[in-house]
PDB file of N, CA and C in Angstrom:
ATOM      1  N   UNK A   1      23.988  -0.960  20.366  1.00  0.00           N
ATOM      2  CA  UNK A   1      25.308  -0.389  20.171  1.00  0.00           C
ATOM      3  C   UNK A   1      25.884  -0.923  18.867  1.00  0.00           C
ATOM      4  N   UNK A   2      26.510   0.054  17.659  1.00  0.00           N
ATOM      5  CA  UNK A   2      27.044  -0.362  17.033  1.00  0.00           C
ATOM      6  C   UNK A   2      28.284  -0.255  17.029  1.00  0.00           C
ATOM      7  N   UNK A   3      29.100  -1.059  16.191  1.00  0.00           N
ATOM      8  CA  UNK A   3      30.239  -1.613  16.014  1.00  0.00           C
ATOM      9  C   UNK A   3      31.188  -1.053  14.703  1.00  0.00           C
ATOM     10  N   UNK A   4      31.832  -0.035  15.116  1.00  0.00           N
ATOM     11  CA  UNK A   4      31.971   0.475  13.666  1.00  0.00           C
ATOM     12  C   UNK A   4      33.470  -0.690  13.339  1.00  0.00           C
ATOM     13  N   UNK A   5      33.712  -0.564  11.780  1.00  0.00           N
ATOM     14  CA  UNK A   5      34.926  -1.051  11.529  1.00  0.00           C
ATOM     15  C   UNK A   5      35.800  -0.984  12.004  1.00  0.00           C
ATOM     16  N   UNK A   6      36.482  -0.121  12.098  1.00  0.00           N
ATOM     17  CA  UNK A   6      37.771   0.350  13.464  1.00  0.00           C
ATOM     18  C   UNK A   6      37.685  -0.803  14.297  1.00  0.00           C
ATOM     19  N   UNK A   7      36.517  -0.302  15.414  1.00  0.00           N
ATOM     20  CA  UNK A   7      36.396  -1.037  16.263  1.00  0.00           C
ATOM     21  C   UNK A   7      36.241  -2.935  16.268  1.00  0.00           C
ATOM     22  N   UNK A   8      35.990  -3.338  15.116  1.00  0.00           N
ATOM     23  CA  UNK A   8      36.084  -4.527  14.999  1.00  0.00           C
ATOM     24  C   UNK A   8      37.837  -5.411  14.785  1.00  0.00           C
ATOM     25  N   UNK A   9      38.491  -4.282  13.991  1.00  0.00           N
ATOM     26  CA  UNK A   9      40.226  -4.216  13.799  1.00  0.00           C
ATOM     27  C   UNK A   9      40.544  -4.097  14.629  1.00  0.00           C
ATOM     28  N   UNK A  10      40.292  -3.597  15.805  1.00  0.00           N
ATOM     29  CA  UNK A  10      41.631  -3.132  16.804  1.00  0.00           C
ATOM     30  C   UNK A  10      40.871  -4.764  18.254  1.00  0.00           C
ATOM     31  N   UNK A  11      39.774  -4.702  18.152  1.00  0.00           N
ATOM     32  CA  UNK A  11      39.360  -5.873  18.716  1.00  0.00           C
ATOM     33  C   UNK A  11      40.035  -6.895  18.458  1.00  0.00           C
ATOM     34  N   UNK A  12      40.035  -7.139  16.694  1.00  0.00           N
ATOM     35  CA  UNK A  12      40.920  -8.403  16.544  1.00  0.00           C
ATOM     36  C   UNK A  12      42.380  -8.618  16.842  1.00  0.00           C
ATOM     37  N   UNK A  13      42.961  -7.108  16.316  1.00  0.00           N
ATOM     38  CA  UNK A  13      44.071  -6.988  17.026  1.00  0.00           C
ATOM     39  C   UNK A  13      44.887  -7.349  18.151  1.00  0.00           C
ATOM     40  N   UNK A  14      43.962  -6.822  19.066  1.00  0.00           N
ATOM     41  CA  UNK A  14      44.357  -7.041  20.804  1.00  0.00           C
ATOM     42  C   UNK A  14      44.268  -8.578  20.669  1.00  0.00           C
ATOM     43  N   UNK A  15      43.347  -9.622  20.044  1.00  0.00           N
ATOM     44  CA  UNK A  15      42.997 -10.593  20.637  1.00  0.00           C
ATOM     45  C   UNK A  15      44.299 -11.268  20.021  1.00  0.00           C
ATOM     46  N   UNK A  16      44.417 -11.009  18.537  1.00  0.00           N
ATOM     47  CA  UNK A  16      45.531 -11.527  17.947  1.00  0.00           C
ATOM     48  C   UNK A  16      46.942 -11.443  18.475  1.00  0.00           C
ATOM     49  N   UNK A  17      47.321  -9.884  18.891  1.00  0.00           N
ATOM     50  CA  UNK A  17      48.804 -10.097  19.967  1.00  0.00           C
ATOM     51  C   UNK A  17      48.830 -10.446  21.227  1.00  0.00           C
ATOM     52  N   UNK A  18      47.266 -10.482  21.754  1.00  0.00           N
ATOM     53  CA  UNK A  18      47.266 -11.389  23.387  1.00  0.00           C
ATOM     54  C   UNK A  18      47.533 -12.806  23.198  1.00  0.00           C
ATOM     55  N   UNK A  19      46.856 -13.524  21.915  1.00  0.00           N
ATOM     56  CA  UNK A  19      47.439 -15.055  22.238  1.00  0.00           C
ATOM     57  C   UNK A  19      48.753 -15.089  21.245  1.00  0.00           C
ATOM     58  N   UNK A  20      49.305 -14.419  20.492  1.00  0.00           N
ATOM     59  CA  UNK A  20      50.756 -14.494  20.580  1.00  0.00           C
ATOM     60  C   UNK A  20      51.819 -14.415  21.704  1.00  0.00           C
ATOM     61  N   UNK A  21      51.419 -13.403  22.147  1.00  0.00           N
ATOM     62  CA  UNK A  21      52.064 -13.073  23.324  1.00  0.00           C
ATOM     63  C   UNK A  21      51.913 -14.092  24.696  1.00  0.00           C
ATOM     64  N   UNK A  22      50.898 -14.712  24.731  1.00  0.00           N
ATOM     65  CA  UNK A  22      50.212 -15.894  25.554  1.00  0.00           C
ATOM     66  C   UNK A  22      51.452 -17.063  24.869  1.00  0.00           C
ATOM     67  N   UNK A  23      50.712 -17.202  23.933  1.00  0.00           N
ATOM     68  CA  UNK A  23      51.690 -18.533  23.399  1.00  0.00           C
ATOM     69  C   UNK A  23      53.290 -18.239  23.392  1.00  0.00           C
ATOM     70  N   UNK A  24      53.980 -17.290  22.997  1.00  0.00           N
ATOM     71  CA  UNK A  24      55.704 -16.983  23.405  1.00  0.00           C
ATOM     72  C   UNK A  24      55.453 -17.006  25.374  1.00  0.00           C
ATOM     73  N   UNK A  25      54.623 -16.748  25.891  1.00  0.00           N
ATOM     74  CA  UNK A  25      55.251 -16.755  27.503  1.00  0.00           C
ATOM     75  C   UNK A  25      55.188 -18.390  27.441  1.00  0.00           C
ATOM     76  N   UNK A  26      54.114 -18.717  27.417  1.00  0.00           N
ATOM     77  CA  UNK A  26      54.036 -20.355  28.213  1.00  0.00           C
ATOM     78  C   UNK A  26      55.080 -21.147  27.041  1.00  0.00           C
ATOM     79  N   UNK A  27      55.442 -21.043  25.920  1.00  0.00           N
ATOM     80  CA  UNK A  27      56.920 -21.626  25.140  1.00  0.00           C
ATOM     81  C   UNK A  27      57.957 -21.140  25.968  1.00  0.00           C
ATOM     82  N   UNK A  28      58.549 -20.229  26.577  1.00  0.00           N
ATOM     83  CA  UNK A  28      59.427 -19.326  26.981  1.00  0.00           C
ATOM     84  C   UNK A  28      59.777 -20.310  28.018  1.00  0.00           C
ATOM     85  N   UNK A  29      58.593 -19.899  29.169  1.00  0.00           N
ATOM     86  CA  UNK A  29      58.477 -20.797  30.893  1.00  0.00           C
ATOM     87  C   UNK A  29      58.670 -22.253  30.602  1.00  0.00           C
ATOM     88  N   UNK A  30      58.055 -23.207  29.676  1.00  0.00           N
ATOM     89  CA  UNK A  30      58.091 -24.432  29.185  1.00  0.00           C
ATOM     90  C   UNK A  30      59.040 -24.625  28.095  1.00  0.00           C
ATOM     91  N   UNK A  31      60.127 -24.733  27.806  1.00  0.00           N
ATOM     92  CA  UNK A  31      61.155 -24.909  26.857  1.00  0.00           C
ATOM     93  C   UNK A  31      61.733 -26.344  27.110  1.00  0.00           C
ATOM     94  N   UNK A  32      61.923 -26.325  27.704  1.00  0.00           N
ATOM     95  CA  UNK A  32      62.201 -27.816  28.316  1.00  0.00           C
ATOM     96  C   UNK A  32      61.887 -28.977  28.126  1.00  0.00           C
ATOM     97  N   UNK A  33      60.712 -28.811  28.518  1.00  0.00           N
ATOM     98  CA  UNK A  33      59.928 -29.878  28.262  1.00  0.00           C
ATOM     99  C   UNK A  33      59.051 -30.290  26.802  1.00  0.00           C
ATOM    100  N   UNK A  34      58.956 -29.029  26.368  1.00  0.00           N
ATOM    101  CA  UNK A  34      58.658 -28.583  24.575  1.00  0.00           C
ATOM    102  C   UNK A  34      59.577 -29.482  23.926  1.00  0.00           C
ATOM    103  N   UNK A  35      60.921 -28.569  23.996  1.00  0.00           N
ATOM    104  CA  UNK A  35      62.098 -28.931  23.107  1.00  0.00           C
ATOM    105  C   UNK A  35      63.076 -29.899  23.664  1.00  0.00           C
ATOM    106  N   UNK A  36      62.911 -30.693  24.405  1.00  0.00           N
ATOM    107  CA  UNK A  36      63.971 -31.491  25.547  1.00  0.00           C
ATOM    108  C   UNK A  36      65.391 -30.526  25.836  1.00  0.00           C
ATOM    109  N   UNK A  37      65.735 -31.071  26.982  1.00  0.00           N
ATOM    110  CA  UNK A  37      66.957 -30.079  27.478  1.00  0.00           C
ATOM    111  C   UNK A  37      68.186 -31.058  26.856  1.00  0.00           C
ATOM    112  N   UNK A  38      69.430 -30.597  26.760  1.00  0.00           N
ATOM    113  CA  UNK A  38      70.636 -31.282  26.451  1.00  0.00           C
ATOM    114  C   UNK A  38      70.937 -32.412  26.905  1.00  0.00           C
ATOM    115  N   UNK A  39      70.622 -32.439  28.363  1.00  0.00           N
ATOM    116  CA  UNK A  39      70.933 -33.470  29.270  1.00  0.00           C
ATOM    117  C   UNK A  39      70.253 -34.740  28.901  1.00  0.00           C
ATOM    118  N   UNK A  40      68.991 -34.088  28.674  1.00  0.00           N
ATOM    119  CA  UNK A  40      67.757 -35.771  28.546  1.00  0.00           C
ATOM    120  C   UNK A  40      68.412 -35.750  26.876  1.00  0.00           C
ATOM    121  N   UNK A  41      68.945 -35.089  26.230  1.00  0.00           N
ATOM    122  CA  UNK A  41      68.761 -35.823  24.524  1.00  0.00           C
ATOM    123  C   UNK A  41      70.603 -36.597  24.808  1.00  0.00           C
ATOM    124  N   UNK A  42      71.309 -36.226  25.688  1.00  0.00           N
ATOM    125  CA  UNK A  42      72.412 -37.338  25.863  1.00  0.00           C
ATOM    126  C   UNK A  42      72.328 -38.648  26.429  1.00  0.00           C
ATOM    127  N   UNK A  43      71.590 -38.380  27.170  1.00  0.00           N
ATOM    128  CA  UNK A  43      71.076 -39.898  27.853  1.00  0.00           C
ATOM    129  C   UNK A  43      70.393 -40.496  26.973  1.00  0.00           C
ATOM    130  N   UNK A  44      70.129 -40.172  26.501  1.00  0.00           N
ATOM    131  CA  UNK A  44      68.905 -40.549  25.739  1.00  0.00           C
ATOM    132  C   UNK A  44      69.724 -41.616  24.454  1.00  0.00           C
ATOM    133  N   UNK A  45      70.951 -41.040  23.685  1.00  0.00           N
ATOM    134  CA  UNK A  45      71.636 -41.220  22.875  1.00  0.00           C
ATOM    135  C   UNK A  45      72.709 -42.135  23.688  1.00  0.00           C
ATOM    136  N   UNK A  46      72.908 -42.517  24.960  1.00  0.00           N
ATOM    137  CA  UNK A  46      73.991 -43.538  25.524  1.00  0.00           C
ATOM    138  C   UNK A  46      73.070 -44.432  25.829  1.00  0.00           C
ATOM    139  N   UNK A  47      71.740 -45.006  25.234  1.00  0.00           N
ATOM    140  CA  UNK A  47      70.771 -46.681  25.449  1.00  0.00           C
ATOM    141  C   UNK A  47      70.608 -47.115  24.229  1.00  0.00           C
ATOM    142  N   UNK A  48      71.385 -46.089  23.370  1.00  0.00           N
ATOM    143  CA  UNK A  48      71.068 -46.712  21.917  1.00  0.00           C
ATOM    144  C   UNK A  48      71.909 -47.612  21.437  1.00  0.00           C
ATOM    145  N   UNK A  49      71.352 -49.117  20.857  1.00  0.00           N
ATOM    146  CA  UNK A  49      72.097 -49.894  20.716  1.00  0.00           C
ATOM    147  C   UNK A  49      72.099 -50.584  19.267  1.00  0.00           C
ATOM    148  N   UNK A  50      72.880 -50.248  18.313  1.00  0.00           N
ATOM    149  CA  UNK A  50      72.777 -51.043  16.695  1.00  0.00           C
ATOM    150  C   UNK A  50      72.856 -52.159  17.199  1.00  0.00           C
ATOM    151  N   UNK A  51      71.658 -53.430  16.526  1.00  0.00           N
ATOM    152  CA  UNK A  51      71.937 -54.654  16.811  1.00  0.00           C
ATOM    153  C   UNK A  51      71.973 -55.304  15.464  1.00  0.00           C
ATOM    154  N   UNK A  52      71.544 -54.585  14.321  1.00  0.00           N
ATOM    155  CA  UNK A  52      72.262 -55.275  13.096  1.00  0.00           C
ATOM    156  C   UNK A  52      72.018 -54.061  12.054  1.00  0.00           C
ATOM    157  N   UNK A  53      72.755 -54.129  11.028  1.00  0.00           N
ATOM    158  CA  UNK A  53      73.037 -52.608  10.183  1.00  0.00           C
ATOM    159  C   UNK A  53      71.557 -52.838   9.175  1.00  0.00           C
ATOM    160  N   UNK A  54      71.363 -51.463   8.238  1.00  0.00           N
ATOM    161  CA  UNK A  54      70.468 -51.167   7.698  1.00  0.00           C
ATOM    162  C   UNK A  54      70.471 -51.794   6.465  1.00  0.00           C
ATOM    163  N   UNK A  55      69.166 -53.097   6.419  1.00  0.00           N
ATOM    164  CA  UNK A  55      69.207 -53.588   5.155  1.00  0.00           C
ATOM    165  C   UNK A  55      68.129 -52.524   3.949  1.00  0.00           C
ATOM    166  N   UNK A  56      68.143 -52.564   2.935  1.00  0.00           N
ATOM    167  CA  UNK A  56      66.850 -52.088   2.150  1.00  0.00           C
ATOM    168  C   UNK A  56      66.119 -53.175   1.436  1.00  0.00           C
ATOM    169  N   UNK A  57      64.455 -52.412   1.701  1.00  0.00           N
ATOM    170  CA  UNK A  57      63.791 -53.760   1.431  1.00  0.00           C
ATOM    171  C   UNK A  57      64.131 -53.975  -0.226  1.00  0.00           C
ATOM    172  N   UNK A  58      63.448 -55.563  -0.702  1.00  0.00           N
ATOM    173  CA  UNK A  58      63.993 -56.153  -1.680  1.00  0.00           C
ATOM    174  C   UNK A  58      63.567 -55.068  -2.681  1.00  0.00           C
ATOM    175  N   UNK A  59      63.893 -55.176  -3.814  1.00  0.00           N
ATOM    176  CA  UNK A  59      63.664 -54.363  -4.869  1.00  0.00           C
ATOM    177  C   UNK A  59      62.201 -55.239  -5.553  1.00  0.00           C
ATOM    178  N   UNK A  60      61.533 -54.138  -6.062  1.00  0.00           N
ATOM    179  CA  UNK A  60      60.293 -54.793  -6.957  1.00  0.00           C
ATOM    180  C   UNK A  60      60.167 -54.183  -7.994  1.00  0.00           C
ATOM    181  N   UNK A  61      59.659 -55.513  -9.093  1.00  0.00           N
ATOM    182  CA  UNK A  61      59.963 -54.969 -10.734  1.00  0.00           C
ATOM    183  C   UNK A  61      58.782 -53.947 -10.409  1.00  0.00           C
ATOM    184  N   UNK A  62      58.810 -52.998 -11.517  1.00  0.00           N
ATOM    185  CA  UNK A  62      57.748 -52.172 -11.769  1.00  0.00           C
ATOM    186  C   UNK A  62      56.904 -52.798 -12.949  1.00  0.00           C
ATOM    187  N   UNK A  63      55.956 -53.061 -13.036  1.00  0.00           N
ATOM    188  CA  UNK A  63      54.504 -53.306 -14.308  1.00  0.00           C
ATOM    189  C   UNK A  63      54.107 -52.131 -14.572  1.00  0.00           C
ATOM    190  N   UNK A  64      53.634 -52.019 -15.732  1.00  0.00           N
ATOM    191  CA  UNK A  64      53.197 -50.906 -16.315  1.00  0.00           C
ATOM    192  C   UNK A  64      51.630 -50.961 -16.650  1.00  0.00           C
ATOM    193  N   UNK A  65      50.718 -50.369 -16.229  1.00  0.00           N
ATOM    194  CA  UNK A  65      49.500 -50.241 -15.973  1.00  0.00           C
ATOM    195  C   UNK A  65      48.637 -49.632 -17.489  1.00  0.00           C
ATOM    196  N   UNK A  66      49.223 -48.769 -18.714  1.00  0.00           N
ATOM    197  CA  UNK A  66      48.865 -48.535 -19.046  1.00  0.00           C
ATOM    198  C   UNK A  66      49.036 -49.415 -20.794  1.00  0.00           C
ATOM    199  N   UNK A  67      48.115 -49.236 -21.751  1.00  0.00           N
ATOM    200  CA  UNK A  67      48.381 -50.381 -22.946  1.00  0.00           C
ATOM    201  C   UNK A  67      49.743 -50.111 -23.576  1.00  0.00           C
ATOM    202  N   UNK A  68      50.178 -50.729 -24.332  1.00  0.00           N
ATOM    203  CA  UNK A  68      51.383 -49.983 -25.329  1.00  0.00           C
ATOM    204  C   UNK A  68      50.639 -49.128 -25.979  1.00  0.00           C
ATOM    205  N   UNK A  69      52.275 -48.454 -26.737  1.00  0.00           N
ATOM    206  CA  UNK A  69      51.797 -47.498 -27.458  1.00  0.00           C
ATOM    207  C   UNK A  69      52.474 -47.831 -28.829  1.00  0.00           C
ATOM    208  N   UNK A  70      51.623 -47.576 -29.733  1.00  0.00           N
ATOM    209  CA  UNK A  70      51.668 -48.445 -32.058  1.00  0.00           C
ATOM    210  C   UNK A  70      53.586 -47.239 -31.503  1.00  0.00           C
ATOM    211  N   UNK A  71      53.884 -47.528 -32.301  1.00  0.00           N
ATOM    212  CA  UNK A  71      55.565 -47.286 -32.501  1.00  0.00           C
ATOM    213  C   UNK A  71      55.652 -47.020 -34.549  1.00  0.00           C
ATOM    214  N   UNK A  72      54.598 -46.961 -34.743  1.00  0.00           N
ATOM    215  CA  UNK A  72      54.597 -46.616 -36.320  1.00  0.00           C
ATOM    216  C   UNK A  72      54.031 -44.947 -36.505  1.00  0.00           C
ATOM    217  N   UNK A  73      55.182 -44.875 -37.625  1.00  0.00           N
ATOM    218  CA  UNK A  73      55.483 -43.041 -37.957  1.00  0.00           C
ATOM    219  C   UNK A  73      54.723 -42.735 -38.790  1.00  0.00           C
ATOM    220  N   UNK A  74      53.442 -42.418 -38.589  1.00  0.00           N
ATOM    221  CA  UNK A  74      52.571 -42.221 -39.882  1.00  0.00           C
ATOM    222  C   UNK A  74      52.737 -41.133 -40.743  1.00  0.00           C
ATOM    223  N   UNK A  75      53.381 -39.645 -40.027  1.00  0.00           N
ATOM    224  CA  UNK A  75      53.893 -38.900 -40.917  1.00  0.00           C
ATOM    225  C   UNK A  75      52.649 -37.673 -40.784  1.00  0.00           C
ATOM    226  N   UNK A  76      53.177 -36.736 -41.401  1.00  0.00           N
ATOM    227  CA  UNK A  76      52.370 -35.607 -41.778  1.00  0.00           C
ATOM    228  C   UNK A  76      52.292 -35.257 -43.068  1.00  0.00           C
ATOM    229  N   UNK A  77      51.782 -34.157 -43.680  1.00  0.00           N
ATOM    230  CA  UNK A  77      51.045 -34.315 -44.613  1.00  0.00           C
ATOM    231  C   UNK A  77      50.798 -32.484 -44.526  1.00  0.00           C
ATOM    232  N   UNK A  78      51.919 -31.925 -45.611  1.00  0.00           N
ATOM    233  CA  UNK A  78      51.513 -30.249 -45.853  1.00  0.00           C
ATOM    234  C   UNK A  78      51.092 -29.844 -46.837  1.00  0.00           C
ATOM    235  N   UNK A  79      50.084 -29.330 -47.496  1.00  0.00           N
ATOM    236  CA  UNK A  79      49.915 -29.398 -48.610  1.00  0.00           C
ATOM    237  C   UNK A  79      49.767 -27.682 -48.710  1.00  0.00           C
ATOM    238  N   UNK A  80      50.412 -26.843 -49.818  1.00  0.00           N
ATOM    239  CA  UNK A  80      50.439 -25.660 -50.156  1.00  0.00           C
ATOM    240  C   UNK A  80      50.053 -25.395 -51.378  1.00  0.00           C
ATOM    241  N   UNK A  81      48.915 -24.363 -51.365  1.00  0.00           N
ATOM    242  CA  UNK A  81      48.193 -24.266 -52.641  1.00  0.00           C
ATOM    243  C   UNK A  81      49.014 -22.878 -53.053  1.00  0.00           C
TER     244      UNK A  81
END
């Protein structure tokens, strides 16, 4: 049996909007537990406790990895005949 083109498109098709459609039901039925519900992200936010404020770590010099660079203007040079 062959398989004409068509038939290989509309194959992929179906398979492609069955697990879309698969994946939006079981997100849909499972939301909850996916995305937490309101309730658990408030509780959640009344055990939180600052026990000392936000330091930043120390600062570090930066080194430079590559050689210097000559700082002398040697100039150009146009010459018109």
């Amino acid at each position: 049996m062959e398989i004409s083109a068509l038939d290989f498109f509309l194959i992929n098709l179906l398979s492609y909007i069955g697990g879309l459609g698969t994946g939006l039901l079981v997100c849909c039925r499972h939301k909850d537990k996916f995305f937490g519900g309101s309730e658990s992200t408030e509780r959640g936010l009344d055990n939180i406790q600052v026990t000392q404020p936000y330091s930043p770590p120390p600062h570090a010099d930066v080194i430079a990895t590559a050689p210097p660079t000559e700082t002398v203007n040697k100039g150009v040079r146009i010459t018109l005949e």
